[in-house]
Protein backbone atom coordinates (compact mmCIF):
# COMPACT_ATOMS: atom_id res chain seq x y z
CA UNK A 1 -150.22 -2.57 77.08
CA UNK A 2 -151.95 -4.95 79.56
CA UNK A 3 -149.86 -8.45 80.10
CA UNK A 4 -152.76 -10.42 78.35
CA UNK A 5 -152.11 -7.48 75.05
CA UNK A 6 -149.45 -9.41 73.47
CA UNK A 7 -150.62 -9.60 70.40
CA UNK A 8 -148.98 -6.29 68.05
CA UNK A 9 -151.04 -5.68 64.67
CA UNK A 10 -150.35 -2.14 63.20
CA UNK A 11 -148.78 -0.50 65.63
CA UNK A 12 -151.45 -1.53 68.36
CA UNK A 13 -151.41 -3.85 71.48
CA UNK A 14 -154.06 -6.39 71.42
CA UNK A 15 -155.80 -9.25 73.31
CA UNK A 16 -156.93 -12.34 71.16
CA UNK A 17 -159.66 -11.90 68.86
CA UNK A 18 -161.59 -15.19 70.64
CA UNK A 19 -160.23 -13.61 74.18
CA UNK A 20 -158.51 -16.82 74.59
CA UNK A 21 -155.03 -16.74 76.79
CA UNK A 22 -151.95 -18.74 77.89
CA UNK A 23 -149.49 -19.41 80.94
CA UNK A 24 -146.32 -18.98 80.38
CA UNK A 25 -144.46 -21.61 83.65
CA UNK A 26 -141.31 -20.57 84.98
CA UNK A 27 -139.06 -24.27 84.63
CA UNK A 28 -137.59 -23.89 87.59
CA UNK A 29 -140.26 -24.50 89.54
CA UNK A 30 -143.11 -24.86 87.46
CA UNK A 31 -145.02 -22.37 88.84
CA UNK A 32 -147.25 -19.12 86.15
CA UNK A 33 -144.56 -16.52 84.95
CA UNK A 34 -146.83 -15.04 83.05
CA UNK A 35 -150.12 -15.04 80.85
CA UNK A 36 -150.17 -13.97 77.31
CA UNK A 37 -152.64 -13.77 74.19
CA UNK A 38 -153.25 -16.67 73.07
CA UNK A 39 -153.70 -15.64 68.83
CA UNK A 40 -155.54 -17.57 66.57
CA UNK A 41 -156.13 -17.45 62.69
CA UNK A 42 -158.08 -14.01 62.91
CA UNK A 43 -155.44 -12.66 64.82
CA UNK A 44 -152.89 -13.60 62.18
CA UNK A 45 -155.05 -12.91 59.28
CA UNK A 46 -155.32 -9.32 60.78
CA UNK A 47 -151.27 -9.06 61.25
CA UNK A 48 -150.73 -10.15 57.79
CA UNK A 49 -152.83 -8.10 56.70
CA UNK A 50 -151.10 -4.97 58.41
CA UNK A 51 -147.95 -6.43 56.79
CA UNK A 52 -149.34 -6.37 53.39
CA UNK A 53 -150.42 -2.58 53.47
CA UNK A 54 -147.54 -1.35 55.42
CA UNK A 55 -145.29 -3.21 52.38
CA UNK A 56 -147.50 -1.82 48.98
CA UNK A 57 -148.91 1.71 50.30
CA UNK A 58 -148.33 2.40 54.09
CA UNK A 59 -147.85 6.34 54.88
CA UNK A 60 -144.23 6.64 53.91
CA UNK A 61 -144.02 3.11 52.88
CA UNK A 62 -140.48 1.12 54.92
CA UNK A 63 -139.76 -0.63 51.78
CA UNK A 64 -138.99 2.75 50.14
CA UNK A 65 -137.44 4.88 53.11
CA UNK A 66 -134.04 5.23 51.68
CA UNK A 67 -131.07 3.11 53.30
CA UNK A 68 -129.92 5.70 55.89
CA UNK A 69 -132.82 5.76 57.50
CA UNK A 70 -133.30 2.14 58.15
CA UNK A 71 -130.24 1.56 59.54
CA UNK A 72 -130.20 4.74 61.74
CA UNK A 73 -133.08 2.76 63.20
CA UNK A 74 -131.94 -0.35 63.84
CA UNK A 75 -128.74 1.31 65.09
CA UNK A 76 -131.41 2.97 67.85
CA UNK A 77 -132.84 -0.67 68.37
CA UNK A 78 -129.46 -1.67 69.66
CA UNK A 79 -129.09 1.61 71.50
CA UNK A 80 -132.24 0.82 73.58
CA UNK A 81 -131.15 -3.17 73.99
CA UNK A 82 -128.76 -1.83 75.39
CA UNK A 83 -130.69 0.22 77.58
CA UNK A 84 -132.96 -2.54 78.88
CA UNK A 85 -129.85 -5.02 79.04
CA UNK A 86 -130.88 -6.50 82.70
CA UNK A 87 -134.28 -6.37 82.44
CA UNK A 88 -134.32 -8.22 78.96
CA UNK A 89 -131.43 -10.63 80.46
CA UNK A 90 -133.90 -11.07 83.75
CA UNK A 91 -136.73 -11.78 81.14
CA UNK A 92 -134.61 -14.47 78.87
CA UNK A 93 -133.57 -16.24 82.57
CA UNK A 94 -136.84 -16.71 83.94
CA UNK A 95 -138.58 -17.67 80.66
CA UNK A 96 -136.07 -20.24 79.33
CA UNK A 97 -134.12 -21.54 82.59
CA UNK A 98 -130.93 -20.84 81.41
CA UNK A 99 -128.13 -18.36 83.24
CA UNK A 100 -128.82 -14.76 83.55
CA UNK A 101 -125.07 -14.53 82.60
CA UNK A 102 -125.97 -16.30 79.49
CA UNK A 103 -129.37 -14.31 78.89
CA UNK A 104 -127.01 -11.10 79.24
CA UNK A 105 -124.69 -12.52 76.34
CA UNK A 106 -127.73 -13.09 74.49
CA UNK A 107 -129.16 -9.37 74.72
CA UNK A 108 -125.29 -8.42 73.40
CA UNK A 109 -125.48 -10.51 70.45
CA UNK A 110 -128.86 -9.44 69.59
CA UNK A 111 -127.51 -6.01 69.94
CA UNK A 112 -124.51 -6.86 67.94
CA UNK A 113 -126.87 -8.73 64.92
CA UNK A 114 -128.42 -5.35 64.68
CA UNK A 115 -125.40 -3.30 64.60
CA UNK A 116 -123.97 -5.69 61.51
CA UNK A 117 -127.16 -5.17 59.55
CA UNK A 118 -127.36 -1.64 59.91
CA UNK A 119 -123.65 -1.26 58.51
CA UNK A 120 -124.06 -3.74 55.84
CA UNK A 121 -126.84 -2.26 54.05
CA UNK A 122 -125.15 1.60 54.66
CA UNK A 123 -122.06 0.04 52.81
CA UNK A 124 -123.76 -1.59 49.89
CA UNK A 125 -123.46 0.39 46.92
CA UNK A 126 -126.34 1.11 44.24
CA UNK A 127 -126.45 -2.30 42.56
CA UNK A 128 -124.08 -4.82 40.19
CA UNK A 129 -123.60 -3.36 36.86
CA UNK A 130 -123.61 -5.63 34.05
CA UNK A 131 -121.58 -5.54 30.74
CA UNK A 132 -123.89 -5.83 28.32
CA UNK A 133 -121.37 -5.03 26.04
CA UNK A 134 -122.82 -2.40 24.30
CA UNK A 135 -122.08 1.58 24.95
CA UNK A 136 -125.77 2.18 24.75
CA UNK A 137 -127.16 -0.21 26.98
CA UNK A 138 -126.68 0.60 30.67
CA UNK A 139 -127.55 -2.80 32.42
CA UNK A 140 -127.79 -3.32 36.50
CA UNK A 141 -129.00 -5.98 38.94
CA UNK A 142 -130.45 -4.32 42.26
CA UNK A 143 -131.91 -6.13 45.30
CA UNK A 144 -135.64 -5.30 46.13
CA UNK A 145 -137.23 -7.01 49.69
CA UNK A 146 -139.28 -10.03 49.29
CA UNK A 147 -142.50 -8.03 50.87
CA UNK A 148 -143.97 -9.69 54.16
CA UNK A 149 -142.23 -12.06 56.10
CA UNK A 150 -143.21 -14.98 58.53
CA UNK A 151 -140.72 -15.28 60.73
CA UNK A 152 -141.12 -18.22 63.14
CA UNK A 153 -138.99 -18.55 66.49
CA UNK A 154 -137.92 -21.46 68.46
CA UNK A 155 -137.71 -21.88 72.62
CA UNK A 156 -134.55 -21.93 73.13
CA UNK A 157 -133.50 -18.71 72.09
CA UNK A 158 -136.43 -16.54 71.71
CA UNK A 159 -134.48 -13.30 71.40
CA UNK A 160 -131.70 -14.62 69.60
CA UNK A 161 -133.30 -16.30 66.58
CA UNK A 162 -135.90 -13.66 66.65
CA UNK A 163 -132.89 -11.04 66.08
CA UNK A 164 -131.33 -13.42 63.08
CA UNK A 165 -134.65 -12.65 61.26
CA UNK A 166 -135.54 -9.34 62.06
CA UNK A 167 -132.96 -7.37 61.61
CA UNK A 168 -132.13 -8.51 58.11
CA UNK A 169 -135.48 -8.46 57.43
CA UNK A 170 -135.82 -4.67 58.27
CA UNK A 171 -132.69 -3.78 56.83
CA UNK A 172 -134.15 -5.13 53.16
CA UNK A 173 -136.87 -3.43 53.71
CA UNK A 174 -139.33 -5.91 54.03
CA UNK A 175 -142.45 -5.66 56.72
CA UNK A 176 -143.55 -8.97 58.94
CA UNK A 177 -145.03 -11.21 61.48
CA UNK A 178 -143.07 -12.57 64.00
CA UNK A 179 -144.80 -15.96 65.87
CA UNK A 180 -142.61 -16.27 68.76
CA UNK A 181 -142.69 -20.26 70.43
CA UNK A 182 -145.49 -20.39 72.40
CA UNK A 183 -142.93 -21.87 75.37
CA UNK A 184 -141.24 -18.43 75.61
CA UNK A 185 -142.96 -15.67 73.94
CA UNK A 186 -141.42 -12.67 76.69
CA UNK A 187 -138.45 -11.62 75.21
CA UNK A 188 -139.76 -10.93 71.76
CA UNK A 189 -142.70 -9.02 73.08
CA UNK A 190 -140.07 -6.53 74.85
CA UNK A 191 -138.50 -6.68 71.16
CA UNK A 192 -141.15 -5.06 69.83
CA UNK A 193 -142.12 -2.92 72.05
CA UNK A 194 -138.13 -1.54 71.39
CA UNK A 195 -139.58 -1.27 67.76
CA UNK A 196 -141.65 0.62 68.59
CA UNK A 197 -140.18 3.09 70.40
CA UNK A 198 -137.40 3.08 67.68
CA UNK A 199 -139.44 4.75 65.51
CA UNK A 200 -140.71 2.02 63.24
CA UNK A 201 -143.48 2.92 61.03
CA UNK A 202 -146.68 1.33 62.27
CA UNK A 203 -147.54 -2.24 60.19
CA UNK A 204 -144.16 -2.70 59.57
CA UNK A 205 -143.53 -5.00 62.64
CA UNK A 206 -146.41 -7.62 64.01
CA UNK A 207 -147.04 -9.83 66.51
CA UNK A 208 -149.09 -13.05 66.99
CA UNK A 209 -148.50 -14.50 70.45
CA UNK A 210 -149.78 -18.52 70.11
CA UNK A 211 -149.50 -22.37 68.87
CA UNK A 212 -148.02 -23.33 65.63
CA UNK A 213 -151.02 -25.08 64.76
CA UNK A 214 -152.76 -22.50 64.20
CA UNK A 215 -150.86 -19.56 64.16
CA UNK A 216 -147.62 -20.72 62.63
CA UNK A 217 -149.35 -23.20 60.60
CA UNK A 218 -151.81 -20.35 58.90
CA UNK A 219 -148.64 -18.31 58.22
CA UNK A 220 -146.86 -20.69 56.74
CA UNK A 221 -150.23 -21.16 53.96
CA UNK A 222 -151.04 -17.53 53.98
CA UNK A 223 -151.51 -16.59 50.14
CA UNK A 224 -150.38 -12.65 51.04
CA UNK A 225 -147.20 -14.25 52.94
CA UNK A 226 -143.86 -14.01 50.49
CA UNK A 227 -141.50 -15.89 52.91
CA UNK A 228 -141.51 -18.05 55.56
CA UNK A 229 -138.32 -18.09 58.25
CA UNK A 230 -138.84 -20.76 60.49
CA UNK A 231 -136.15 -22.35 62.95
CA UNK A 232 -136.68 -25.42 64.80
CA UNK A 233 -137.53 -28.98 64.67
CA UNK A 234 -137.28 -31.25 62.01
CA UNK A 235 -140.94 -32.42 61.85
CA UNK A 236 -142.50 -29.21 62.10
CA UNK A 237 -139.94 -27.50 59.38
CA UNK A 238 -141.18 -30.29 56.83
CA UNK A 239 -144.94 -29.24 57.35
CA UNK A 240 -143.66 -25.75 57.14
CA UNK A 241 -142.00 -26.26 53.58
CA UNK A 242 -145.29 -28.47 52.67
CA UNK A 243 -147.66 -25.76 53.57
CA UNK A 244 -145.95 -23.12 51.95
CA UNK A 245 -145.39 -25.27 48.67
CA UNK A 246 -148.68 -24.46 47.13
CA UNK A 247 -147.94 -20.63 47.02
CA UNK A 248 -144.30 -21.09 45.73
CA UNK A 249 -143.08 -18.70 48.32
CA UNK A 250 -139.61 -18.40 49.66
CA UNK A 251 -138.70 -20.64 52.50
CA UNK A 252 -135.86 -20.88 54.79
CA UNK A 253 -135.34 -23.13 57.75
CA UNK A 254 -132.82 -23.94 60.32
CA UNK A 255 -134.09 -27.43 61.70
CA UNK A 256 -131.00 -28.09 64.12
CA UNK A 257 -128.33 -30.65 64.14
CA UNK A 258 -126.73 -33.76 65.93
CA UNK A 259 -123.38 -32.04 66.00
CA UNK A 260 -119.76 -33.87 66.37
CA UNK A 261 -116.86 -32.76 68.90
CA UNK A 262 -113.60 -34.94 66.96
CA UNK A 263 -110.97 -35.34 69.54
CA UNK A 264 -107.47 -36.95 68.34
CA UNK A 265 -105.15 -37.86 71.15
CA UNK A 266 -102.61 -35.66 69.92
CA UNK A 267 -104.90 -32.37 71.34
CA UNK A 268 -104.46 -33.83 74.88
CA UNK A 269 -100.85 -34.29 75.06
CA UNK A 270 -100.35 -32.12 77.75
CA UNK A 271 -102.00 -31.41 80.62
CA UNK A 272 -102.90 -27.95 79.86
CA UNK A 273 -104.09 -29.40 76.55
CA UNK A 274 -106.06 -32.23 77.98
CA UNK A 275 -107.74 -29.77 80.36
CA UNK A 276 -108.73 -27.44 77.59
CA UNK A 277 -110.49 -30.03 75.60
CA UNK A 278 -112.27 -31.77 78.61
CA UNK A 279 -113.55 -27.86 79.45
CA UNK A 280 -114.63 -27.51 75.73
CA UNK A 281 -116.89 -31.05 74.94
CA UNK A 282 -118.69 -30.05 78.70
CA UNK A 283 -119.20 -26.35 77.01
CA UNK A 284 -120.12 -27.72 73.20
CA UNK A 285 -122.81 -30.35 75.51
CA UNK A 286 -124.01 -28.73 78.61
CA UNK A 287 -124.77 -24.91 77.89
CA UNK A 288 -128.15 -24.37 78.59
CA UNK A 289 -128.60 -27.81 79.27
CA UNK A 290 -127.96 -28.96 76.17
CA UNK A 291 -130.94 -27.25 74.30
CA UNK A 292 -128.97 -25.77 71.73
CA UNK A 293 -129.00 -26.42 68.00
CA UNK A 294 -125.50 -26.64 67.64
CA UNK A 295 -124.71 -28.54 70.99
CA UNK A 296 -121.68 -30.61 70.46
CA UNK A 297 -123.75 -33.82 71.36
CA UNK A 298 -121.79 -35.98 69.83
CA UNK A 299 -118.12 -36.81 70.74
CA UNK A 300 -116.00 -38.26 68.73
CA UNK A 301 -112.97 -39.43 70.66
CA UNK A 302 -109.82 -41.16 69.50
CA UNK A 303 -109.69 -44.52 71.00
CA UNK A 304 -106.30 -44.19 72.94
CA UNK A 305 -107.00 -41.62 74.99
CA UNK A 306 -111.01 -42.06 75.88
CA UNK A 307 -110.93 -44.04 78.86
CA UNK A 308 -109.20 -40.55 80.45
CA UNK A 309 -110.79 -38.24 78.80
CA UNK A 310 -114.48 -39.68 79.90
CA UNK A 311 -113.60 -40.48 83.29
CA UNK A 312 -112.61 -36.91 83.88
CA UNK A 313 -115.23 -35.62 81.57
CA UNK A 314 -117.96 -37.24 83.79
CA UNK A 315 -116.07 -36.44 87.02
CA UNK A 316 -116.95 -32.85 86.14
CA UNK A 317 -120.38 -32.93 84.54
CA UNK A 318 -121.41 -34.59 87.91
CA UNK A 319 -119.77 -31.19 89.60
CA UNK A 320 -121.97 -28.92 87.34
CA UNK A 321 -124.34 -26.88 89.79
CA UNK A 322 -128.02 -26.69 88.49
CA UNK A 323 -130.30 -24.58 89.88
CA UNK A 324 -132.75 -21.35 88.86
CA UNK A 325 -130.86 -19.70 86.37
CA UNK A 326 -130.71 -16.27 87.88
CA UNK A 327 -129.45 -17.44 91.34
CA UNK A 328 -125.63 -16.94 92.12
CA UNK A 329 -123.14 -19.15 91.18
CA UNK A 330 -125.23 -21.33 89.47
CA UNK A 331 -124.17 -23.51 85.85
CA UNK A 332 -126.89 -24.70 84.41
CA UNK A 333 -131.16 -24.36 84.26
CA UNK A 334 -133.63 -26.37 84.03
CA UNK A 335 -135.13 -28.00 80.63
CA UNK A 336 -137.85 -25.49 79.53
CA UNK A 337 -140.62 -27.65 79.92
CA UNK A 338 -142.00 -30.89 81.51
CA UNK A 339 -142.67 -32.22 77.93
CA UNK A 340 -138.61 -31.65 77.20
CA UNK A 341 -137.06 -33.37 80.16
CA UNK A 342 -139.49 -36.33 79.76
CA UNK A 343 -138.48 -36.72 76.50
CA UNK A 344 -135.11 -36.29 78.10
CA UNK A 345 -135.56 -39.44 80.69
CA UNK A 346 -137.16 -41.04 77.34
CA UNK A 347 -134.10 -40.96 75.15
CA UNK A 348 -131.67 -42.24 78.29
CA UNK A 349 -133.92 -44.75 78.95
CA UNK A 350 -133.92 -46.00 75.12
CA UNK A 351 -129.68 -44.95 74.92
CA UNK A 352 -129.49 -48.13 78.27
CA UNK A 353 -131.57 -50.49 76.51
CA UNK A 354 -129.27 -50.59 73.50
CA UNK A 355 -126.28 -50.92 75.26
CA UNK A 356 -124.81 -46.90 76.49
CA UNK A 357 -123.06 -47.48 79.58
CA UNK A 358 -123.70 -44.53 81.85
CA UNK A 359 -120.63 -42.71 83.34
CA UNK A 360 -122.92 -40.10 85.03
CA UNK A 361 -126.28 -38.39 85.62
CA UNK A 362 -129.24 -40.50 83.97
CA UNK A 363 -131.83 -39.30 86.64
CA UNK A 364 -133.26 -36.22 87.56
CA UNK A 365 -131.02 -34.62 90.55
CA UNK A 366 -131.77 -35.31 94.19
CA UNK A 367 -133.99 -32.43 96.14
CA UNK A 368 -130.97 -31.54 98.30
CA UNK A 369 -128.55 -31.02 95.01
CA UNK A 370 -131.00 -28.06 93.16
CA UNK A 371 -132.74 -25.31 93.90
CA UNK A 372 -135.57 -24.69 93.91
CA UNK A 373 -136.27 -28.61 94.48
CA UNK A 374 -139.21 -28.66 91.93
CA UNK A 375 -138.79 -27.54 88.00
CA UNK A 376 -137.70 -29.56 85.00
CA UNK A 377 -134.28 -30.26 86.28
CA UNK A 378 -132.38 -33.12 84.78
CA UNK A 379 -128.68 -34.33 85.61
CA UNK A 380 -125.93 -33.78 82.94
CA UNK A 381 -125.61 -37.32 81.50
CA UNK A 382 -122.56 -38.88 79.70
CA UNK A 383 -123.39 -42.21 77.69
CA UNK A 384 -120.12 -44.30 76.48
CA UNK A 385 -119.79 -47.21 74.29
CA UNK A 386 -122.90 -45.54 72.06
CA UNK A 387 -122.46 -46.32 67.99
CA UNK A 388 -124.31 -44.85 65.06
CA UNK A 389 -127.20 -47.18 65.20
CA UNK A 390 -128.55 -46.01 69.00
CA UNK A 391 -131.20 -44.05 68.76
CA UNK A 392 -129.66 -41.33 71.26
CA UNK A 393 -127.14 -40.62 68.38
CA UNK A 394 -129.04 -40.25 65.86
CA UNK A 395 -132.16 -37.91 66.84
CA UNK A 396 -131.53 -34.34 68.09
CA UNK A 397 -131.77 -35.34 71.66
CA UNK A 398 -132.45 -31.14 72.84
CA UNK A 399 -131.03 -31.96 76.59
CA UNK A 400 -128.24 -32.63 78.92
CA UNK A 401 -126.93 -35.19 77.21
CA UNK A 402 -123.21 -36.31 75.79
CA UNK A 403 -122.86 -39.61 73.68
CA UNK A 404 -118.97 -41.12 72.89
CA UNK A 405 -117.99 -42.52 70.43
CA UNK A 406 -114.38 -43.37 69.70
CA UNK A 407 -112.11 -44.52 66.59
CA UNK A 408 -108.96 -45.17 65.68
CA UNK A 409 -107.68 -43.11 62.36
CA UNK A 410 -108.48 -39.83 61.10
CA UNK A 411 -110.91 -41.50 57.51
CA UNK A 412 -112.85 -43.22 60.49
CA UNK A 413 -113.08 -40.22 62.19
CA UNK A 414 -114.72 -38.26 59.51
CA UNK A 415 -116.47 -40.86 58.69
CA UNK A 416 -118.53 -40.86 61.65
CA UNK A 417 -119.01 -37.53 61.89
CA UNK A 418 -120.43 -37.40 58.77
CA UNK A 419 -122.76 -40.49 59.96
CA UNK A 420 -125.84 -38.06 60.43
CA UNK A 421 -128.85 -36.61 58.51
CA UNK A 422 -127.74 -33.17 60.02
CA UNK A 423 -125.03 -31.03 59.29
CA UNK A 424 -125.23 -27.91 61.12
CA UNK A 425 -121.89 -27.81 63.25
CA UNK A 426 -118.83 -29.49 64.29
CA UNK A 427 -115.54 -29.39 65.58
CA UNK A 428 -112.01 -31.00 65.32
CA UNK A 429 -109.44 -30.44 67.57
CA UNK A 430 -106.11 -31.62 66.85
CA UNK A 431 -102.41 -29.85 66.77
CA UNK A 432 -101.35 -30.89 63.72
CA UNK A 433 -102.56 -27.94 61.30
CA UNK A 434 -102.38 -30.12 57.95
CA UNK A 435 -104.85 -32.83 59.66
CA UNK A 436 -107.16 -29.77 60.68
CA UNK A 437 -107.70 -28.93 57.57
CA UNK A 438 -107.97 -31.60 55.86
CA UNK A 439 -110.52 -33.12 58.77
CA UNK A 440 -112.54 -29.61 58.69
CA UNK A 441 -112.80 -29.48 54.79
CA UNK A 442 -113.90 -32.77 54.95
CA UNK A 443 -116.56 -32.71 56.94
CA UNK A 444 -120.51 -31.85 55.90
CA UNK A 445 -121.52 -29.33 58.37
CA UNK A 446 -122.29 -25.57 58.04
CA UNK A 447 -119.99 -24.12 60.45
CA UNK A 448 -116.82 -26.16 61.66
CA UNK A 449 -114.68 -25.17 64.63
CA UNK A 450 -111.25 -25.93 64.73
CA UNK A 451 -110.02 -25.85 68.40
CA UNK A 452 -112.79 -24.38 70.07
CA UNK A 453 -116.47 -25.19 70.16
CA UNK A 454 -119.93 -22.85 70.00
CA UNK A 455 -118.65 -19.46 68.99
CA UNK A 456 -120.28 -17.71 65.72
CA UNK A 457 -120.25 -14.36 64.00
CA UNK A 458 -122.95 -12.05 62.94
CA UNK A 459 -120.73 -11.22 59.54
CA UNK A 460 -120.27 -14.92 59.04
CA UNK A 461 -122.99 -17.20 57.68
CA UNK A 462 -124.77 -19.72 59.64
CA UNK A 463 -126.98 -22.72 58.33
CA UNK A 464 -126.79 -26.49 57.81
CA UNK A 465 -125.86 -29.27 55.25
CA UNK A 466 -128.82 -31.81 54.89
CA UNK A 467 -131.71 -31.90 56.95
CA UNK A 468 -130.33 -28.70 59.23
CA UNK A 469 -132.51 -26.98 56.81
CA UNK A 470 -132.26 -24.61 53.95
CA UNK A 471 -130.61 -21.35 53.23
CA UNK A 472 -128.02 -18.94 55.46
CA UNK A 473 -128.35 -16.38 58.34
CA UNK A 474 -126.50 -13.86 59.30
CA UNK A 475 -123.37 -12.82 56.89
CA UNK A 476 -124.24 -11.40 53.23
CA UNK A 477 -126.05 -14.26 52.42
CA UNK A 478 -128.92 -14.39 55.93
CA UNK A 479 -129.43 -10.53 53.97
CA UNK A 480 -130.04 -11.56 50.76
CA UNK A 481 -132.87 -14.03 51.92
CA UNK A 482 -134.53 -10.99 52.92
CA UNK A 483 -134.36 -9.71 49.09
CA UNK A 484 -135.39 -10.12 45.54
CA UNK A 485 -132.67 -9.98 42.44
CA UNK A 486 -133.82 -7.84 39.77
CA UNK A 487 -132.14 -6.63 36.68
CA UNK A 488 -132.66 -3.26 35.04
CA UNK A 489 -131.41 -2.97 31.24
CA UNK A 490 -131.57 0.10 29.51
CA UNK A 491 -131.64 0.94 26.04
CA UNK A 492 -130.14 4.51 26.21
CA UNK A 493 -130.42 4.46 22.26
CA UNK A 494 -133.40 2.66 21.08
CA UNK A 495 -133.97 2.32 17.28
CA UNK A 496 -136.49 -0.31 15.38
CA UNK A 497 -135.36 -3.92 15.55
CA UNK A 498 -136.80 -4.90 12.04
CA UNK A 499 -137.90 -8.30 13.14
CA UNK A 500 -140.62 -8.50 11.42
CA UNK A 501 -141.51 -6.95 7.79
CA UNK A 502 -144.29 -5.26 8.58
């Protein structure tokens, strides 16, 4: 495979059909990382196609291979991720901007989200039988794949999200296209190349390399498509779930969040305690510089103890060490693009004019504080006095930057963290167990933390309330996307019914 064959269509490396290409830019200094196929409708047509005959009547067709034998192979996919942990990692850095520390925790989870799939569908057993309350009717529901998937990837976390969709996918049964973001298509290339060498039958797994107008776009319309996976924004989910309306096909999407961190003054009491949840809301806002669906953008802060808790918060974002993301000792990357960190600028910009006060960052850094001095660097910001009307708090911001908010009782505090057309994540810290509860049951997100901030597990279900989308990944439920009910009902004794007269 040449580095302009990134396009994967039955078990073959290809260049575009029109020859066109694209240039991946390092953003940490802007300069070509790489240059990959740039696919267009052919090129999809042609991968969909490879889906669609790999799924009905490829040679030893995936959809039938029994159970064993598809998670023995996605339990060699892991193997080999394994394998390739640094180069992958290197790969993630480089592509994205974020740490090659956090690159390397990526290629674990992805390793891990195999690993789950493999032993969930090895510990299923052979379908629900049904009482149908008759000894001569023997009555079962099974789960059958969908067919072929389109399963669309964000920037942030190419490998990642590409992982949350493949692996169930596979592990149904089902064959697919994967359209990786144009932004940072590197990582999933390497993914299926592990496919590959995994043993997957050819068909099964394709790749377009391109746009989302057209490549995601014709996906998302394609008649011989059965479901569309798509994570990321909000706009381009909606025109996802419009084009795929006309062909009634399955649709999932995870369209982000604008998350709340809930502080009450009672988890800062000490100063162990106060130091743990200062540490936390800079985690839940600044990892990868904030471009992270479930960044804790938003905190929530208890009125009595703010005017400490932001002073110290912004005392240490203006400490955080940006810089290329695989360089020593470095915190935090650049934005991935120059379109990101001016919509960045835009957002603080619009957060000042309505009133934010700025307790730090607000500008891209100085020359002497990053390295390289060019890239899509942008300070880690902290905006106080912000309320629900401010744009900034509102709109999934995707960059380094923290809004607070404060209130005064625990119905107020809910209340504004509920104050958002998302509902992906959230958090409440507190010590008193009863108020956790009641605060974490109370509030409309998918996944609520209680004490901590960002952590997830492959066994446990992740998705969003409201416009964070529609339907689960990972857990049971991010399988059964991947699958079809069906129930079976035999007549063991049949005999005439006598309806009619005759």
């Amino acid at each position: 495979m040449s580095s302009l064959e990134t396009i994967h269509v039955d078990g073959v490396w290809r260049a575009a059909a029109s020859g066109a290409q694209r240039e991946v830019l390092d953003p940490a200094d802007a300069t070509v990382l790489a240059t990959v196929s740039e696919g267009g409708v052919a090129d999809t047509d042609a991968a969909v196609a490879a889906a669609r005959r790999a799924f009905d009547n490829g040679a030893g067709p995936w959809p039938r291979t029994p159970v064993a034998e598809r998670a023995a192979l996605l339990r060699r996919v892991a193997g080999l991720l394994e394998r390739d942990r640094e180069e992958i990692a290197l790969i993630e850095s480089r592509d994205t901007g974020k740490t090659l520390e956090e690159g390397r925790t990526d290629v674990d989870c992805v390793r891990d989200a195999f690993r789950y799939f493999a032993d969930l569908v090895v510990a299923e057993g052979p379908g629900r039988v049904v009482d149908a309350g008759s000894d001569t009717v023997h009555s079962v529901v099974v789960h059958e794949p969908v067919g072929v998937c389109a399963l669309i990837t964000p920037w942030n976390y190419p490998l990642l999200q590409a992982s949350w969709k493949i692996a169930p996918a596979l592990a149904a049964g089902n064959t697919f296209v994967v359209k990786p973001s144009e932004v940072t298509p590197l990582s999933t290339v390497h993914l299926v190349r592990l496919l590959a060498e995994a043993g997957l039958p050819d068909g099964v797994a394709n790749l377009v390399t391109g746009g989302g107008d057209p490549v995601g776009a014709r996906l998302a319309e394609h008649p011989h498509v059965d479901l569309v996976s798509f994570t990321g924004g909000l706009a381009s989910g909606t025109k996802v779930m419009t084009a795929a309306a006309p062909t009634v096909k399955k649709v999932a999407l995870e369209l982000g969040g604008k998350n709340p961190n809930v502080v009450f003054a009672d988890a800062c009491e000490s100063d162990e305690d106060f130091d743990t949840a200062v540490d936390q809301a800079l985690n839940a806002a600044f990892i990868h510089s904030g471009q992270v669906c479930s960044a804790g953008s938003r905190l929530i802060i208890e009125e009595s103890v703010r005017d400490r808790f932001v002073s110290e918060l912004a005392r240490r974002a203006e400490r955080i060490r940006l810089g290329r993301g695989t360089e020593k000792g470095v915190e935090c990357g650049p934005l991935v693009s120059a379109q990101q960190l001016a919509k960045t600028e835009a957002y603080v910009t619009h957060a000042l004019a309505e009133g934010a006060a700025l307790r730090c960052g607000g500008r891209r850094p100085e020359p002497s504080d990053v390295r390289p001095e060019t890239g899509y660097f942008y300070a880690p910001t902290v905006l106080d006095l912000c309320h629900g009307e401010m744009k900034v708090v509102r709109e999934e911001t995707f960059g380094p930057i923290l809004t607070v908010e404060t209130f005064h009782t625990e119905d107020e505090a809910v209340a504004l963290a509920n104050d958002t057309e998302y509902g992906l994540a959230g958090a409440v810290w507190t010590k008193d167990a009863g108020r956790a509860r009641r605060v974490a049951g109370r509030l409309r997100h998918g996944t609520v933390w209680i004490n901590d901030f960002h952590p997830y597990l492959p066994q446990a279900e992740w998705g969003g309330f409201g416009k964070s989308g529609i339907g689960r990944e990972l857990g049971p439920s991010g399988l059964a996307e991947y699958r079809e009910a069906k129930h079976v009902y035999q007549n063991l004794e049949p005999k005439p019914v006598r309806w009619f007269a005759g």
